[in-house]
Protein backbone atom coordinates (compact mmCIF):
# COMPACT_ATOMS: atom_id res chain seq x y z
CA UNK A 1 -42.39 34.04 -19.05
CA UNK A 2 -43.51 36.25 -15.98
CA UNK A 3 -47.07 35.17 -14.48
CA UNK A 4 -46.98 38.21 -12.16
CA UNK A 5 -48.21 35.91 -9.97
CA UNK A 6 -48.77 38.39 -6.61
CA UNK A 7 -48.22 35.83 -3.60
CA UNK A 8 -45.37 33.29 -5.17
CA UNK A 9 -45.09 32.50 -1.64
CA UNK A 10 -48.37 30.92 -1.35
CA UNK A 11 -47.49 28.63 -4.27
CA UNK A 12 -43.95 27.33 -2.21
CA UNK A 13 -45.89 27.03 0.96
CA UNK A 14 -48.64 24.89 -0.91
CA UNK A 15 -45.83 22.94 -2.64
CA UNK A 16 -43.87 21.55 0.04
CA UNK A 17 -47.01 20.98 1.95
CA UNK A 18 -47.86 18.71 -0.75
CA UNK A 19 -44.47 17.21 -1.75
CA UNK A 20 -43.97 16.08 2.15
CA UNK A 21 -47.13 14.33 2.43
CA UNK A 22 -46.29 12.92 -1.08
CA UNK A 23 -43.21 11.61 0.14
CA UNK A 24 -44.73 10.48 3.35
CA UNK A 25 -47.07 8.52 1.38
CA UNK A 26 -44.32 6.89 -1.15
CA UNK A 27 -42.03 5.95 1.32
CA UNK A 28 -44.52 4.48 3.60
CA UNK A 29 -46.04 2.44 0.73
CA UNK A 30 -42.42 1.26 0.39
CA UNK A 31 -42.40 0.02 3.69
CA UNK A 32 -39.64 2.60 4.88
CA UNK A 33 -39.39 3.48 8.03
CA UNK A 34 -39.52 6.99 8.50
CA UNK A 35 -41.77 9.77 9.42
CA UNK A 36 -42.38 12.50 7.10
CA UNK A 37 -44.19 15.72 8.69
CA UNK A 38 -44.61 19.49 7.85
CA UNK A 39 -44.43 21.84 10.61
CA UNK A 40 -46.02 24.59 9.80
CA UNK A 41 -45.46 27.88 13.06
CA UNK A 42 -48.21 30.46 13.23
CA UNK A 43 -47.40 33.57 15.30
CA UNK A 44 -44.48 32.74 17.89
CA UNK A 45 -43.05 35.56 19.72
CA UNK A 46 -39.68 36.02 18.22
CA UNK A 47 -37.51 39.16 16.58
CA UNK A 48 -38.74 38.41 13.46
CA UNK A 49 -42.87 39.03 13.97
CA UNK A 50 -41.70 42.44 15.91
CA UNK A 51 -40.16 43.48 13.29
CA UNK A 52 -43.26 42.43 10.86
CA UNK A 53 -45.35 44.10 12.99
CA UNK A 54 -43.24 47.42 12.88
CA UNK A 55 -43.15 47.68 9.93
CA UNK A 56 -46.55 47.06 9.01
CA UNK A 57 -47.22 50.01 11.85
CA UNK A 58 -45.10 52.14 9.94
CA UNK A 59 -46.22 51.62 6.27
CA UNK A 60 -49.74 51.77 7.77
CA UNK A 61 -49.14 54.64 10.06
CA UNK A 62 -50.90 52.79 12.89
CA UNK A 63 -49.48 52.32 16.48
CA UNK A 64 -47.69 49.01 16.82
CA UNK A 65 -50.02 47.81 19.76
CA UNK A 66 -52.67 48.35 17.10
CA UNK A 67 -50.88 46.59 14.82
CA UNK A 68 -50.16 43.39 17.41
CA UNK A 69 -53.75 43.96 18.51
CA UNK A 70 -54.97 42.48 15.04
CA UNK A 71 -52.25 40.22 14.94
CA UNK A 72 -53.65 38.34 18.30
CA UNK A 73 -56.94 38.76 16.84
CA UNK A 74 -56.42 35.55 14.87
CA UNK A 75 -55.23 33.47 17.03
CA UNK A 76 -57.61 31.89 19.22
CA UNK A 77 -55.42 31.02 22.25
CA UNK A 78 -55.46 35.05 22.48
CA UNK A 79 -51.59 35.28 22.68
CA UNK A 80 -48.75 34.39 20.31
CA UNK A 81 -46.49 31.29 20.75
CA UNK A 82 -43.13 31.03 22.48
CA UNK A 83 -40.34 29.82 20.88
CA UNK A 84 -39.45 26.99 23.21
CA UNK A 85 -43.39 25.76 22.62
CA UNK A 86 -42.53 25.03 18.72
CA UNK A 87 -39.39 23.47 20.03
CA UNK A 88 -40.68 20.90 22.40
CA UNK A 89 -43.67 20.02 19.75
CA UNK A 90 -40.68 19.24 17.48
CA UNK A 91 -38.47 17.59 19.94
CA UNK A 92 -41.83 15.27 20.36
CA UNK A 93 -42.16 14.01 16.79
CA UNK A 94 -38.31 13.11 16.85
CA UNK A 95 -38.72 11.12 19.11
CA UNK A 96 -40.11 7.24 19.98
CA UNK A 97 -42.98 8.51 20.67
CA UNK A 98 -43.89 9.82 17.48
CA UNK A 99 -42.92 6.72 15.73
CA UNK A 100 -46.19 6.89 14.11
CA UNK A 101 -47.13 10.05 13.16
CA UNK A 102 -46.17 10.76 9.70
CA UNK A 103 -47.94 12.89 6.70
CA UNK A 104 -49.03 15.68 8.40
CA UNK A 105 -49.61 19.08 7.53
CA UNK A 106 -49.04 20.09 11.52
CA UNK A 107 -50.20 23.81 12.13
CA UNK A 108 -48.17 24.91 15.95
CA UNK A 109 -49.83 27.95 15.63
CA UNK A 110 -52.49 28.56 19.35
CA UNK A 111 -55.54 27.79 17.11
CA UNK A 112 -54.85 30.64 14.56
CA UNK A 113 -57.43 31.32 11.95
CA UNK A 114 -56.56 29.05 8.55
CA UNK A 115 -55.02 31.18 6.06
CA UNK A 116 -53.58 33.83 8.50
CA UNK A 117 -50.22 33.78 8.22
């Protein structure tokens, strides 16, 4: 059966956001000692959102600074992330320090508008 469901990718993204705070929960309540947390990146300046942003520029036929103009438009910190910025949040809940954080749906993403990427 087809649902010709348009964005499946909103259904895996909604998924594992709820199947890692599930198994936060579980093991927790199990008295395991682990931390459980979804990291979820908004815009970070990498190869990959140039290349989203050229090609929305050319199936849109708009410049690409137009293009990375709307793009920066939704994120509040008024510029996209840097790699090493998603790394070092990362690096944080690995560690000691984090020993207690666990069940979060964690958006790294400059205060970007919910539901923007």
């Amino acid at each position: 059966m087809d649902l010709n469901i348009r964005n499946r990718n909103a259904i895996v993204c909604g998924a594992s956001r709820g199947l890692g705070r599930a198994c936060a929960l579980a093991l927790a309540e199990d008295g395991v000692n682990v931390t459980i947390n979804n990291l979820l990146p908004g815009s970070f300046e990498t190869d990959r959102l140039t290349s989203v942003i050229a090609t929305q520029s050319n199936s849109t036929g708009r410049s690409v600074d137009a293009v990375r103009r709307d793009w920066l438009e939704r994120v509040l910190a008024g510029r996209f992330g840097q790699p090493d910025e998603f790394g070092r949040t990362c690096a944080f809940l690995c560690s000691d320090h984090a020993g207690f954080i666990s069940g979060l749906n964690l958006l790294i993403g400059g205060a970007a508008y919910p539901g923007t990427f």
